[in-house]
PDB file of N, CA and C in Angstrom:
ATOM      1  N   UNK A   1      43.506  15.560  -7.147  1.00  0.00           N
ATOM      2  CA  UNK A   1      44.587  16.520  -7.185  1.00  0.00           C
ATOM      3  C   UNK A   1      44.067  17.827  -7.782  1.00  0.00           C
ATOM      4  N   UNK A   2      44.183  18.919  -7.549  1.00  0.00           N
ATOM      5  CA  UNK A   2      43.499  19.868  -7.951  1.00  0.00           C
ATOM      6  C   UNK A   2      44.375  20.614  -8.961  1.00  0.00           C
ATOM      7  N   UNK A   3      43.842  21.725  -9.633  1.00  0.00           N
ATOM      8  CA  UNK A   3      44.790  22.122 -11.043  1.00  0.00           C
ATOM      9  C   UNK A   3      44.975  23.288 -10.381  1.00  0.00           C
ATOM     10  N   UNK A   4      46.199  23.906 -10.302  1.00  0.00           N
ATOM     11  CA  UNK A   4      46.965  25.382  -9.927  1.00  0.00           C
ATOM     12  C   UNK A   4      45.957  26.457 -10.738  1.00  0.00           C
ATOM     13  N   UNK A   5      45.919  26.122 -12.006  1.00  0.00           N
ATOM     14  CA  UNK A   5      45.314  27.011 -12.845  1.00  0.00           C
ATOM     15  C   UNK A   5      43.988  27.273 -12.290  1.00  0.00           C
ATOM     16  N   UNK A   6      42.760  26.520 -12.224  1.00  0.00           N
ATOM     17  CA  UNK A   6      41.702  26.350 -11.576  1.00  0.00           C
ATOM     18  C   UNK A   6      41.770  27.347 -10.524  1.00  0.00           C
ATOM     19  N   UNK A   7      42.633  27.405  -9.506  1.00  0.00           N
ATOM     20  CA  UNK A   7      42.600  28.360  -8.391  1.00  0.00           C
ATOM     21  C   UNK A   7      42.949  29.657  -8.825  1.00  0.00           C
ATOM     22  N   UNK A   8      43.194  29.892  -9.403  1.00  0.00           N
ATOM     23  CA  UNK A   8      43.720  31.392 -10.137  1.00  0.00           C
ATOM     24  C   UNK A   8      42.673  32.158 -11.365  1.00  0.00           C
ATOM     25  N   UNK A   9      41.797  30.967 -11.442  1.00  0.00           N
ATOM     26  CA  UNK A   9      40.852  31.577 -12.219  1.00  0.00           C
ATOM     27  C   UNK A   9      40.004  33.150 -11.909  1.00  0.00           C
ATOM     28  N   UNK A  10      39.477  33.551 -12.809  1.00  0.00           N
ATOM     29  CA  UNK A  10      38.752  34.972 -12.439  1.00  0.00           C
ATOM     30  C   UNK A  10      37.357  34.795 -11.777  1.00  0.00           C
ATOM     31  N   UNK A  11      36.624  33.688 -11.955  1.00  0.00           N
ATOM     32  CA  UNK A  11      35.685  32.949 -11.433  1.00  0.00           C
ATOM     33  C   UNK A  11      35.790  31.918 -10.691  1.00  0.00           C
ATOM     34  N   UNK A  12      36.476  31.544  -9.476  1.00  0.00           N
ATOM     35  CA  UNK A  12      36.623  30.252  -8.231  1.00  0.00           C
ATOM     36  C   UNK A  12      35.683  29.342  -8.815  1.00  0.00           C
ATOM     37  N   UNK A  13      34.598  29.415  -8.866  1.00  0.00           N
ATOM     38  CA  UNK A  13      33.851  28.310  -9.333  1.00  0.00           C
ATOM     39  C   UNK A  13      33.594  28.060 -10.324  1.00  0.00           C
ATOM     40  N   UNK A  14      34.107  28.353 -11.420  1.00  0.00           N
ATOM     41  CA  UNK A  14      33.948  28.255 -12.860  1.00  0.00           C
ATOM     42  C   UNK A  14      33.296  26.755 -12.859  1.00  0.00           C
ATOM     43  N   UNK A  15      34.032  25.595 -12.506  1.00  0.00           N
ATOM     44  CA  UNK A  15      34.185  24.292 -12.995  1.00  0.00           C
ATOM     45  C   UNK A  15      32.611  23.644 -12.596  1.00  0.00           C
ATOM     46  N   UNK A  16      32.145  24.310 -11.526  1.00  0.00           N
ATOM     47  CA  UNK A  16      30.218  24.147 -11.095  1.00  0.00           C
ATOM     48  C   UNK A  16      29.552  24.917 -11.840  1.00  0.00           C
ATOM     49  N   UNK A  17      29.491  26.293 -12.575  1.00  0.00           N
ATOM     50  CA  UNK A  17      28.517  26.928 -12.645  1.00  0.00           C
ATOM     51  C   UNK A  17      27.795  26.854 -14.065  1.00  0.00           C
ATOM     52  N   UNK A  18      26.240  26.565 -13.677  1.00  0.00           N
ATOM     53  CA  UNK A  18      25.644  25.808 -15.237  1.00  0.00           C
ATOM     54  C   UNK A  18      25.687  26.869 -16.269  1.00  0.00           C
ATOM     55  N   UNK A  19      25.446  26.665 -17.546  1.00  0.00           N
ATOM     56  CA  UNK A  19      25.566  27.681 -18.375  1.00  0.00           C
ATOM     57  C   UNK A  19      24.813  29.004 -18.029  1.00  0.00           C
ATOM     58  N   UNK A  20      24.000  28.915 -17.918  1.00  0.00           N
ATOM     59  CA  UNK A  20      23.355  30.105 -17.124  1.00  0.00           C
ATOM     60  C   UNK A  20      23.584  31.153 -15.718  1.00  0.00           C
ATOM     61  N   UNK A  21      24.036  30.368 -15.463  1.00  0.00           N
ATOM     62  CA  UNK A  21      24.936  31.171 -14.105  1.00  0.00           C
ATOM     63  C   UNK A  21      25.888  31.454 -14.961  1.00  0.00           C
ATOM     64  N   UNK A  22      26.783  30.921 -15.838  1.00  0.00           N
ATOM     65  CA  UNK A  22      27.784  31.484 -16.403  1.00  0.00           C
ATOM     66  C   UNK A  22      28.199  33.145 -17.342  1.00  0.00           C
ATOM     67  N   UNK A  23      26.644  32.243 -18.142  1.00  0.00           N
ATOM     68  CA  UNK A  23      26.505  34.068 -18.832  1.00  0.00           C
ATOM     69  C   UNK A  23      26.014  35.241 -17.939  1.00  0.00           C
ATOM     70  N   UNK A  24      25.908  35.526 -17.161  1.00  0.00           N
ATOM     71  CA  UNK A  24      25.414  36.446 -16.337  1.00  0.00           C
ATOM     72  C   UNK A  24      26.619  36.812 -15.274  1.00  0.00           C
ATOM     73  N   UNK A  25      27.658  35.850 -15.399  1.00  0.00           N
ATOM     74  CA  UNK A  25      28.746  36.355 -14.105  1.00  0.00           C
ATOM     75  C   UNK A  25      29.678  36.365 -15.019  1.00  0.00           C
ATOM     76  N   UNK A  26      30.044  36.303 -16.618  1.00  0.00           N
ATOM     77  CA  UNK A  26      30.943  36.695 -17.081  1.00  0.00           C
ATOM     78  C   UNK A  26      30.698  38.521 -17.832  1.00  0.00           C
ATOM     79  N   UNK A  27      29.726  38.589 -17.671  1.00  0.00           N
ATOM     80  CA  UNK A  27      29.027  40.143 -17.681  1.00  0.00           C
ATOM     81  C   UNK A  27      30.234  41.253 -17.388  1.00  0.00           C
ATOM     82  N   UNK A  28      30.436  40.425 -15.419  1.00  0.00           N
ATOM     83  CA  UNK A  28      31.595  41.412 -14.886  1.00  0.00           C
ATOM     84  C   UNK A  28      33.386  41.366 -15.173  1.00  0.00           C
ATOM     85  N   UNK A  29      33.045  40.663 -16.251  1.00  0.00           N
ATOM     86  CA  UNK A  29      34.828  40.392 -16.105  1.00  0.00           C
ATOM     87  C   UNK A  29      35.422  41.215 -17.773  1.00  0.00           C
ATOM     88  N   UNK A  30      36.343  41.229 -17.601  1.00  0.00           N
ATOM     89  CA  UNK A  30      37.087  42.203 -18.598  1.00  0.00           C
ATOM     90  C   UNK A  30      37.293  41.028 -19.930  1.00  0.00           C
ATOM     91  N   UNK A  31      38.410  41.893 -20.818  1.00  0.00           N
ATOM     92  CA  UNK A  31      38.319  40.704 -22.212  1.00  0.00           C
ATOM     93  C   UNK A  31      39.494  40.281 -21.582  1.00  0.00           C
ATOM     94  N   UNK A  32      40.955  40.027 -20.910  1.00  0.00           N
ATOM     95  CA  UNK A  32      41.495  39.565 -20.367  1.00  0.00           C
ATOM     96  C   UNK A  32      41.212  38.458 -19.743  1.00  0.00           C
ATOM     97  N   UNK A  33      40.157  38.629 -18.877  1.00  0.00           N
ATOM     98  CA  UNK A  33      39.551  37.703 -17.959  1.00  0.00           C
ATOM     99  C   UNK A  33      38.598  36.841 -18.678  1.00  0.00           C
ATOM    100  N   UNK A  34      38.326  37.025 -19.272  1.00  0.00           N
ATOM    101  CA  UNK A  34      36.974  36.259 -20.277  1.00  0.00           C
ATOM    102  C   UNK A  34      38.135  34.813 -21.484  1.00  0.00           C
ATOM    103  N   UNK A  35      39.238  35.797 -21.948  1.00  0.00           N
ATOM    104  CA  UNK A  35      40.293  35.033 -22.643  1.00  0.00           C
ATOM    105  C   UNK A  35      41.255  34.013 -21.927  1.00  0.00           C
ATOM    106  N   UNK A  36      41.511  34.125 -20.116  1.00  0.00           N
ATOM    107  CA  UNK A  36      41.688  32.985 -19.462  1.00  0.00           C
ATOM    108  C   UNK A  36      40.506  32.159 -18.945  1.00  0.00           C
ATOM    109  N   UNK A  37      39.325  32.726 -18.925  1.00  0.00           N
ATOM    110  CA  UNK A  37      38.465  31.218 -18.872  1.00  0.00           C
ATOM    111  C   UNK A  37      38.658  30.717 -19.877  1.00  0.00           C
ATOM    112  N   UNK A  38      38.628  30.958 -21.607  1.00  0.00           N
ATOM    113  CA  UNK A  38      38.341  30.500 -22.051  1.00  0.00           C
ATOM    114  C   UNK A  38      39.177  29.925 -22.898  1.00  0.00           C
ATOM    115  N   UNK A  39      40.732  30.103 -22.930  1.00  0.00           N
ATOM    116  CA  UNK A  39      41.912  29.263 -22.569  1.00  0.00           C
ATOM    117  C   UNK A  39      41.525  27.791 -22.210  1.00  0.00           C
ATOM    118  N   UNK A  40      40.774  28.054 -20.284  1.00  0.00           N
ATOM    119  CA  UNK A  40      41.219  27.304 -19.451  1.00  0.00           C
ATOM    120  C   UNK A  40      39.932  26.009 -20.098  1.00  0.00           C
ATOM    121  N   UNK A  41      38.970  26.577 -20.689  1.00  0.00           N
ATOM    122  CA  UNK A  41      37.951  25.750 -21.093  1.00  0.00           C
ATOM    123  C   UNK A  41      38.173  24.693 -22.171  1.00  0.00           C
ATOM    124  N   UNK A  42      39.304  25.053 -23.079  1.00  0.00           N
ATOM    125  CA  UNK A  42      39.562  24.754 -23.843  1.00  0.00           C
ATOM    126  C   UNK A  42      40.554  23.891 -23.937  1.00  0.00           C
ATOM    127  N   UNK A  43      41.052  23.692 -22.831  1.00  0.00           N
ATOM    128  CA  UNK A  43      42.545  22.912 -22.808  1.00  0.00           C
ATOM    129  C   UNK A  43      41.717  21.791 -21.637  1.00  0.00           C
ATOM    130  N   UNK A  44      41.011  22.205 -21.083  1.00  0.00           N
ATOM    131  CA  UNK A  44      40.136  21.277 -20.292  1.00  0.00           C
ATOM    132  C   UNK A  44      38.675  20.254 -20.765  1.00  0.00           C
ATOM    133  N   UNK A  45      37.751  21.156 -20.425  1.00  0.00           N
ATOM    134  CA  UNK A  45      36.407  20.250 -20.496  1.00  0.00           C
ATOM    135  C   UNK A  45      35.908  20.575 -22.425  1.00  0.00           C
ATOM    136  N   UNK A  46      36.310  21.883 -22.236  1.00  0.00           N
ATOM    137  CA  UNK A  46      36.271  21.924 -24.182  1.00  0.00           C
ATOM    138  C   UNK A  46      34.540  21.852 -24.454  1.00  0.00           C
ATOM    139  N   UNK A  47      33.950  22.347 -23.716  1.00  0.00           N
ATOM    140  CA  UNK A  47      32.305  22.259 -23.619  1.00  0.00           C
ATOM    141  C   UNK A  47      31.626  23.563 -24.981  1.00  0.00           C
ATOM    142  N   UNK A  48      31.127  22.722 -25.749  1.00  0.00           N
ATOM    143  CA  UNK A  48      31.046  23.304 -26.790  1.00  0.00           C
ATOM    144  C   UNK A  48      29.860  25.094 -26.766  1.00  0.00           C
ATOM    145  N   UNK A  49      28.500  25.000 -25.985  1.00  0.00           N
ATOM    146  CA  UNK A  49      28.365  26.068 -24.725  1.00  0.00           C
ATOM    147  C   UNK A  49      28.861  27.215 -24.724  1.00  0.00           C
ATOM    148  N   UNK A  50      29.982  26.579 -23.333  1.00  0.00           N
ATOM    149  CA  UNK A  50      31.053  27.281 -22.546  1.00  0.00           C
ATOM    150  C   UNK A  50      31.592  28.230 -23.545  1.00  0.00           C
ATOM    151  N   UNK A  51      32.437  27.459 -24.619  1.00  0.00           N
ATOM    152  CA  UNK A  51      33.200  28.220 -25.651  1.00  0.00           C
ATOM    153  C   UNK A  51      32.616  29.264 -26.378  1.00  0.00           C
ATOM    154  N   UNK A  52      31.182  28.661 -26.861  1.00  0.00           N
ATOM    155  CA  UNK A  52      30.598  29.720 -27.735  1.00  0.00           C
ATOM    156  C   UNK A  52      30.021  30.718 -26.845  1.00  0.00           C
ATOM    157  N   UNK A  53      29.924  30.930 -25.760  1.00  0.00           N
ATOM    158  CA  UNK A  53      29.178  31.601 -25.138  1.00  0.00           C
ATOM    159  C   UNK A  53      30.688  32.154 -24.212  1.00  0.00           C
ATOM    160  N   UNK A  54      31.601  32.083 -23.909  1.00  0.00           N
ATOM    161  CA  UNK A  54      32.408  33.239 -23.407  1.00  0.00           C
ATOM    162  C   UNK A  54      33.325  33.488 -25.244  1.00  0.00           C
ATOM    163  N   UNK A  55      33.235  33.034 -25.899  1.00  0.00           N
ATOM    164  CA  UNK A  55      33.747  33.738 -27.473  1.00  0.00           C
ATOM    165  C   UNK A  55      32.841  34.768 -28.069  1.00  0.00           C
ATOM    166  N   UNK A  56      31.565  34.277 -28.079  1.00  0.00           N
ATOM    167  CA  UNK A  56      30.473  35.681 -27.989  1.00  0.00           C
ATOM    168  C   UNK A  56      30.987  36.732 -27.233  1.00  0.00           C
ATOM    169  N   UNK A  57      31.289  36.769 -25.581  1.00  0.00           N
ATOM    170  CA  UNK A  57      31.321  37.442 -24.711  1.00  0.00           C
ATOM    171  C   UNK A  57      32.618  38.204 -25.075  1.00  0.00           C
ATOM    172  N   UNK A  58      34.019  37.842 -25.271  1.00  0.00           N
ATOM    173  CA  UNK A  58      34.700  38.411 -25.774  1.00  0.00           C
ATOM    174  C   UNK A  58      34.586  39.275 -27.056  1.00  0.00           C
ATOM    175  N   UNK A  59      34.272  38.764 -28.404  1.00  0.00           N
ATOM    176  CA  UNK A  59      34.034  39.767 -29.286  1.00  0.00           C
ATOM    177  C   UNK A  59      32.898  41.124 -28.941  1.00  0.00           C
ATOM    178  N   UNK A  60      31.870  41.157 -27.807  1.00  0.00           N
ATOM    179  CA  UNK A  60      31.565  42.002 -27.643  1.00  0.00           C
ATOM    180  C   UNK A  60      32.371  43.102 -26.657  1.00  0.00           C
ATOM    181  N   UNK A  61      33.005  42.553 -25.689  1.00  0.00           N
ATOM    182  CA  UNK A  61      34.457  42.901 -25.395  1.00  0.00           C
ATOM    183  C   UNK A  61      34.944  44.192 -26.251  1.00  0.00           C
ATOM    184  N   UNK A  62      35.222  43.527 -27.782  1.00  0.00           N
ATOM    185  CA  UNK A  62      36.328  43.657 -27.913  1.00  0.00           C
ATOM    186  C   UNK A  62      35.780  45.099 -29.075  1.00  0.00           C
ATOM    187  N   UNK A  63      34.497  44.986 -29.212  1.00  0.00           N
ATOM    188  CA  UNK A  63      33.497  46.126 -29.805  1.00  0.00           C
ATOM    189  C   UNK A  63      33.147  46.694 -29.606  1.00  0.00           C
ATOM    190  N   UNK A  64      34.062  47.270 -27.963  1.00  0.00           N
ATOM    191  CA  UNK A  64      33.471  48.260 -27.511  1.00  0.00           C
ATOM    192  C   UNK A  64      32.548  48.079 -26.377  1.00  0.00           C
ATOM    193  N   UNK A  65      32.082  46.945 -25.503  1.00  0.00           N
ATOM    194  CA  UNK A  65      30.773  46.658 -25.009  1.00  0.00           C
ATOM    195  C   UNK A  65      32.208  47.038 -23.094  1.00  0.00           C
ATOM    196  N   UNK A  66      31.326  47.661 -22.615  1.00  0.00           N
ATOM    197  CA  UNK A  66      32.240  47.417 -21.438  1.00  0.00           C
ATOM    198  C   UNK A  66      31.415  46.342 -20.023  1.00  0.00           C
ATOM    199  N   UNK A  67      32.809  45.723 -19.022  1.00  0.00           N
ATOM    200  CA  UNK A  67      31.534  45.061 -18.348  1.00  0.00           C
ATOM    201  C   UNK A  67      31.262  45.691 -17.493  1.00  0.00           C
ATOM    202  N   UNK A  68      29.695  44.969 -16.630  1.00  0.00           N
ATOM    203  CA  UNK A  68      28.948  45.414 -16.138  1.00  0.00           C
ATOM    204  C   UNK A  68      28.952  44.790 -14.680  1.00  0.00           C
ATOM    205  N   UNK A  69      27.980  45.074 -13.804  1.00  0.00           N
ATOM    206  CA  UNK A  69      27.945  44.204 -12.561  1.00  0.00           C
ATOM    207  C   UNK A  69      27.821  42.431 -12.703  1.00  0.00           C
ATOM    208  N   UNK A  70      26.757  42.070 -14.161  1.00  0.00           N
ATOM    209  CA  UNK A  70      26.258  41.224 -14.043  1.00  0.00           C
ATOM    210  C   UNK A  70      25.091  40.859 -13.274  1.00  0.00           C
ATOM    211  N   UNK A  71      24.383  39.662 -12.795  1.00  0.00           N
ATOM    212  CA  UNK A  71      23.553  39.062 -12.191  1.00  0.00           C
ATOM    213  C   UNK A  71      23.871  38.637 -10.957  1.00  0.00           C
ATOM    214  N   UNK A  72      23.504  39.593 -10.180  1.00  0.00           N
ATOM    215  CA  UNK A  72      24.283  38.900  -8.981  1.00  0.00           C
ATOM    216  C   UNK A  72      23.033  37.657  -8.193  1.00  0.00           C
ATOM    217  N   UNK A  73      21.922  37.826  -8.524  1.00  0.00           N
ATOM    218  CA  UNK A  73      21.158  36.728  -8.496  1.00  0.00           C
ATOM    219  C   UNK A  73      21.257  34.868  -9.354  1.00  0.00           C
ATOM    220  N   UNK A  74      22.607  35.668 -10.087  1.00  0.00           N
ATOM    221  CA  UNK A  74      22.701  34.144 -11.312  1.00  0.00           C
ATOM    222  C   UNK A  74      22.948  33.092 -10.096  1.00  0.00           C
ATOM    223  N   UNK A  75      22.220  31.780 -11.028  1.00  0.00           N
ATOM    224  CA  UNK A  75      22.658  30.308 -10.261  1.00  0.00           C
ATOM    225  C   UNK A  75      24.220  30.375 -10.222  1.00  0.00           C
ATOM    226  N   UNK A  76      24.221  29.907  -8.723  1.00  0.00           N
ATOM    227  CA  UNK A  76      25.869  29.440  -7.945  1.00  0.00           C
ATOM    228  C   UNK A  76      25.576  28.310  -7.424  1.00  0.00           C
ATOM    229  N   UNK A  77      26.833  27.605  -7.781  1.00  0.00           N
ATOM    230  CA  UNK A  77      26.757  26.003  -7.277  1.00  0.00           C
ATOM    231  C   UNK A  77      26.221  25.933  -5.864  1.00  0.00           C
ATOM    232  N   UNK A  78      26.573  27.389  -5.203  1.00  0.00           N
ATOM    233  CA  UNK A  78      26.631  27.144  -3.445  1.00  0.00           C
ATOM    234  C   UNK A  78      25.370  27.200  -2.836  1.00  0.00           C
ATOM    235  N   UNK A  79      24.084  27.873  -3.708  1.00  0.00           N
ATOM    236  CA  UNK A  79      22.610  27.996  -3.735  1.00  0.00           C
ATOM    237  C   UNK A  79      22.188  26.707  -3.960  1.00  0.00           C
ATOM    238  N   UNK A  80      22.472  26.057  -4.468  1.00  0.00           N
ATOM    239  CA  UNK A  80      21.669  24.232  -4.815  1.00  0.00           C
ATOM    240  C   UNK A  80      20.880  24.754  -5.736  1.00  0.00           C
ATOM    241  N   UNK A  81      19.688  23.485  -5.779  1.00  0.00           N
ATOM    242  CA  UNK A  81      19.029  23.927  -6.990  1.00  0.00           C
ATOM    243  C   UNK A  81      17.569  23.921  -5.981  1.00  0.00           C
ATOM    244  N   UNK A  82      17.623  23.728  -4.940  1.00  0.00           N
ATOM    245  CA  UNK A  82      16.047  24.151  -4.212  1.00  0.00           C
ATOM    246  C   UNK A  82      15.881  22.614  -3.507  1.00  0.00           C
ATOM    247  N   UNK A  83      16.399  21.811  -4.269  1.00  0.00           N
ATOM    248  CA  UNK A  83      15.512  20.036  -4.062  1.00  0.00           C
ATOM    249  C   UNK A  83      16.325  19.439  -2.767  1.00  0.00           C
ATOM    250  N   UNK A  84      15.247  19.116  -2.125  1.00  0.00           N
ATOM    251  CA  UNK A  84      15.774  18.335  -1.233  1.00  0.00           C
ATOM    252  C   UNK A  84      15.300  16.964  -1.206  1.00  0.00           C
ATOM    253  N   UNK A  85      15.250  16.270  -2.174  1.00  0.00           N
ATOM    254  CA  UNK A  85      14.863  14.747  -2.241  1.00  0.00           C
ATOM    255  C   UNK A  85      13.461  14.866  -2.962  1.00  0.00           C
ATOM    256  N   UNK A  86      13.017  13.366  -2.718  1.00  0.00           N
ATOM    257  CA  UNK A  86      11.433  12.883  -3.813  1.00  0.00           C
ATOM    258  C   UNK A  86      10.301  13.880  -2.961  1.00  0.00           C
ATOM    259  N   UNK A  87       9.709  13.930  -3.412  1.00  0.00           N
ATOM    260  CA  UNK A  87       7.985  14.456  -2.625  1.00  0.00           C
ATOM    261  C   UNK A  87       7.196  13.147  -2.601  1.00  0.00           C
ATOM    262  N   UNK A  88       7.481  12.135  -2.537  1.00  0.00           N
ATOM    263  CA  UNK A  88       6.697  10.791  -2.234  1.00  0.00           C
ATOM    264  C   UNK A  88       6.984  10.786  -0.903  1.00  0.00           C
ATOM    265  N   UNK A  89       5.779  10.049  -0.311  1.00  0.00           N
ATOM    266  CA  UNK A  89       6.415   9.821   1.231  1.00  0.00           C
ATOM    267  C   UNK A  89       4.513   9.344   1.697  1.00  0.00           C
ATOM    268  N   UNK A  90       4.844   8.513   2.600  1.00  0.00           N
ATOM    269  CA  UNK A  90       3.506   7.826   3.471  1.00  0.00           C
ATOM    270  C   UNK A  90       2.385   8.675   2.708  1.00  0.00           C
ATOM    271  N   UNK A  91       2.844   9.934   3.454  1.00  0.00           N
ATOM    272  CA  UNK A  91       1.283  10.538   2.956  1.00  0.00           C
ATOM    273  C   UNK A  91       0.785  11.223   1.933  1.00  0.00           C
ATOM    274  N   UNK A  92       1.843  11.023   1.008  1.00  0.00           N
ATOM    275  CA  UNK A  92       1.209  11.487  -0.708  1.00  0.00           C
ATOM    276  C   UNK A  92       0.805  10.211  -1.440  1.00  0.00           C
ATOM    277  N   UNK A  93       1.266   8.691  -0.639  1.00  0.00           N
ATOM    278  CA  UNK A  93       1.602   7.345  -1.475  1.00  0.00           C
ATOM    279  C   UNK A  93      -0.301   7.085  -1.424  1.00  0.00           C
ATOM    280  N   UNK A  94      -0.706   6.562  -2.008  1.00  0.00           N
ATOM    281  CA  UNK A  94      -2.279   5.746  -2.188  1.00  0.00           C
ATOM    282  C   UNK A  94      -2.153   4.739  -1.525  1.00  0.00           C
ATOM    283  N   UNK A  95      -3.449   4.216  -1.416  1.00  0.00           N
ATOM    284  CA  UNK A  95      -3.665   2.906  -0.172  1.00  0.00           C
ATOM    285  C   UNK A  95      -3.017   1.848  -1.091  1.00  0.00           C
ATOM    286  N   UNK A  96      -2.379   1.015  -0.766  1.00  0.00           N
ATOM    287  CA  UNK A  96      -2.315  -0.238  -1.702  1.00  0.00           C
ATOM    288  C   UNK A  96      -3.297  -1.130  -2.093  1.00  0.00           C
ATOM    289  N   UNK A  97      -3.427  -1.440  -2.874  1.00  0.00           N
ATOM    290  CA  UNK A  97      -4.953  -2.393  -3.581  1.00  0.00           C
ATOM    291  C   UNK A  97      -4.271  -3.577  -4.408  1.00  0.00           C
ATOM    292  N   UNK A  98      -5.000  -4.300  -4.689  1.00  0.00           N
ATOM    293  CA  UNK A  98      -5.097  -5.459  -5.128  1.00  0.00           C
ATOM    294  C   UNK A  98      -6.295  -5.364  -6.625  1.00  0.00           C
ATOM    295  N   UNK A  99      -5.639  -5.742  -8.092  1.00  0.00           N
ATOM    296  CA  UNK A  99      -6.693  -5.661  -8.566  1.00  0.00           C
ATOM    297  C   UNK A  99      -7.531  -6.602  -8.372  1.00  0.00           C
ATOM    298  N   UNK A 100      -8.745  -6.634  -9.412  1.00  0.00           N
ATOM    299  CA  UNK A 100      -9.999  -6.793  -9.053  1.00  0.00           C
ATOM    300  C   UNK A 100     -10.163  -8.416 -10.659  1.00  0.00           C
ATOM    301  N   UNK A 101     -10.265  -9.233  -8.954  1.00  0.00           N
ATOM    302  CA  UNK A 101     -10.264 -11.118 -10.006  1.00  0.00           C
ATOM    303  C   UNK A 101     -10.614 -10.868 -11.179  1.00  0.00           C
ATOM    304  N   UNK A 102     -10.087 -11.913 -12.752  1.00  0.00           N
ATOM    305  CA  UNK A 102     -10.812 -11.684 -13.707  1.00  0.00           C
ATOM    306  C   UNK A 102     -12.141 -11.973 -13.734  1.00  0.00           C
ATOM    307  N   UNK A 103     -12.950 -11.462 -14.447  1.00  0.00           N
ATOM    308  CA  UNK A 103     -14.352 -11.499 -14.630  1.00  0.00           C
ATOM    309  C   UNK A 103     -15.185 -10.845 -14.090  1.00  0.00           C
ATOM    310  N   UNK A 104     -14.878 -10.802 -12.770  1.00  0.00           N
ATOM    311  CA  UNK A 104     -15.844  -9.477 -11.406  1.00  0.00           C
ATOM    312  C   UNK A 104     -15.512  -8.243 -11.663  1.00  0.00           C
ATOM    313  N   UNK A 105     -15.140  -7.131 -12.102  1.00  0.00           N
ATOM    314  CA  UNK A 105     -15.361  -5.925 -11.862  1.00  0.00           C
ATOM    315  C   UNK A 105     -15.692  -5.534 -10.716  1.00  0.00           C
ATOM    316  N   UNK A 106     -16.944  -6.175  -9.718  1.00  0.00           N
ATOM    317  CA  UNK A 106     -17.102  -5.703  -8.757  1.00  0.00           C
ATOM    318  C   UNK A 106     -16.336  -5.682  -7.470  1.00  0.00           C
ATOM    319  N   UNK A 107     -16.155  -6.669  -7.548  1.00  0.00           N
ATOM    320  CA  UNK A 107     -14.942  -7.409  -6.362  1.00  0.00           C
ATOM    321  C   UNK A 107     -13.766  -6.710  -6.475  1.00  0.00           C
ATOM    322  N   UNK A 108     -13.295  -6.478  -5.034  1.00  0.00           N
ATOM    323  CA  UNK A 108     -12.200  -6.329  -5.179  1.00  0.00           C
ATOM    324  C   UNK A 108     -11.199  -7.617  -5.118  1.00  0.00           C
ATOM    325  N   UNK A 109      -9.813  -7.675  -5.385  1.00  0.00           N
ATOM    326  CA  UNK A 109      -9.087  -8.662  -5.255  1.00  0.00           C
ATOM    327  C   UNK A 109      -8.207  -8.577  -4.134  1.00  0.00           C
ATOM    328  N   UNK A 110      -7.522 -10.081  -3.742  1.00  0.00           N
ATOM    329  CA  UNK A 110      -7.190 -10.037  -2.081  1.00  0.00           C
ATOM    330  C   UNK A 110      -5.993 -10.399  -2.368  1.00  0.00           C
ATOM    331  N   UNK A 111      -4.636  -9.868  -1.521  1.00  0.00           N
ATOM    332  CA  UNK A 111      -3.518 -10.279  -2.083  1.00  0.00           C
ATOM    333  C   UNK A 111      -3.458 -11.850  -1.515  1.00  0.00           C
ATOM    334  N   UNK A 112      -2.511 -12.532  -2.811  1.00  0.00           N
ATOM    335  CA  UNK A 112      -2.571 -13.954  -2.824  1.00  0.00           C
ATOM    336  C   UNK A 112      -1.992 -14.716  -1.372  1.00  0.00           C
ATOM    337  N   UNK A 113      -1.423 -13.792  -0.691  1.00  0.00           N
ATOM    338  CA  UNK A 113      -1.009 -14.143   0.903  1.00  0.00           C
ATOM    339  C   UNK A 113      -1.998 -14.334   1.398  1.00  0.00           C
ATOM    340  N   UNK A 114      -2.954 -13.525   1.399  1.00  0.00           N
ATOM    341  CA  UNK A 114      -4.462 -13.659   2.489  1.00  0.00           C
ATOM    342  C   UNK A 114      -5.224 -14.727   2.638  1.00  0.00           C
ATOM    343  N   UNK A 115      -5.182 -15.253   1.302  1.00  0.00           N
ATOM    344  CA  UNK A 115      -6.156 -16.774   0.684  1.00  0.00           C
ATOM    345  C   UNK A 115      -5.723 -17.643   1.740  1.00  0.00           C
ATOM    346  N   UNK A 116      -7.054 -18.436   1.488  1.00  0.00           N
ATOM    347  CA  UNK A 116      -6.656 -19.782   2.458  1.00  0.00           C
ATOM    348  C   UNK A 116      -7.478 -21.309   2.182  1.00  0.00           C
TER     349      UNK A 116
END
């Protein structure tokens, strides 16, 4: 079920964006806007972060600091994070081996299926 509030936010994606994407896209928002995220943070996920880092953002707000464009390069949930799965695969994997019987060093060892 989704929260009314959530959609009305000053940031749509607030509820994805890691702390770092965060400080850099609250740059552009006013002390108004900075005081309903951080309302909405607070009655919600309460992320200890989140709070200190748009409560920073407000008292500079509120000292005079005006906002800015921000980062428009900051991490967004909608960028991913680059990964598309393991980097293992056939041809990074090593040959499979069998160690080597006790006592021989030289020998290699044969898996116990092969014996006969």
């Amino acid at each position: 079920m989704a929260d009314p509030a959530r959609d009305s936010l000053p940031l749509p994606d607030y509820d994805h964006l890691p702390i770092g994407g965060l400080e850099s896209r609250v740059r552009s928002l006013g002390a108004e806007e900075v005081e309903e995220l951080l309302a909405y943070e607070r009655s919600h996920a309460d992320r200890l972060p989140a709070t200190e880092l748009l409560t920073a953002r407000l008292e500079q707000l509120r000292s005079g600091a005006r906002p800015s464009s921000g980062d428009p390069g900051a991490v967004r949930p909608e960028q991913g994070q680059g990964r598309s799965g393991s980097p293992v695969s056939p041809a990074t994997s090593p040959q499979p081996f069998s160690p080597p019987p006790h006592g021989t060093p030289d020998q290699r060892g044969k898996p116990k299926g092969d014996r006969t």
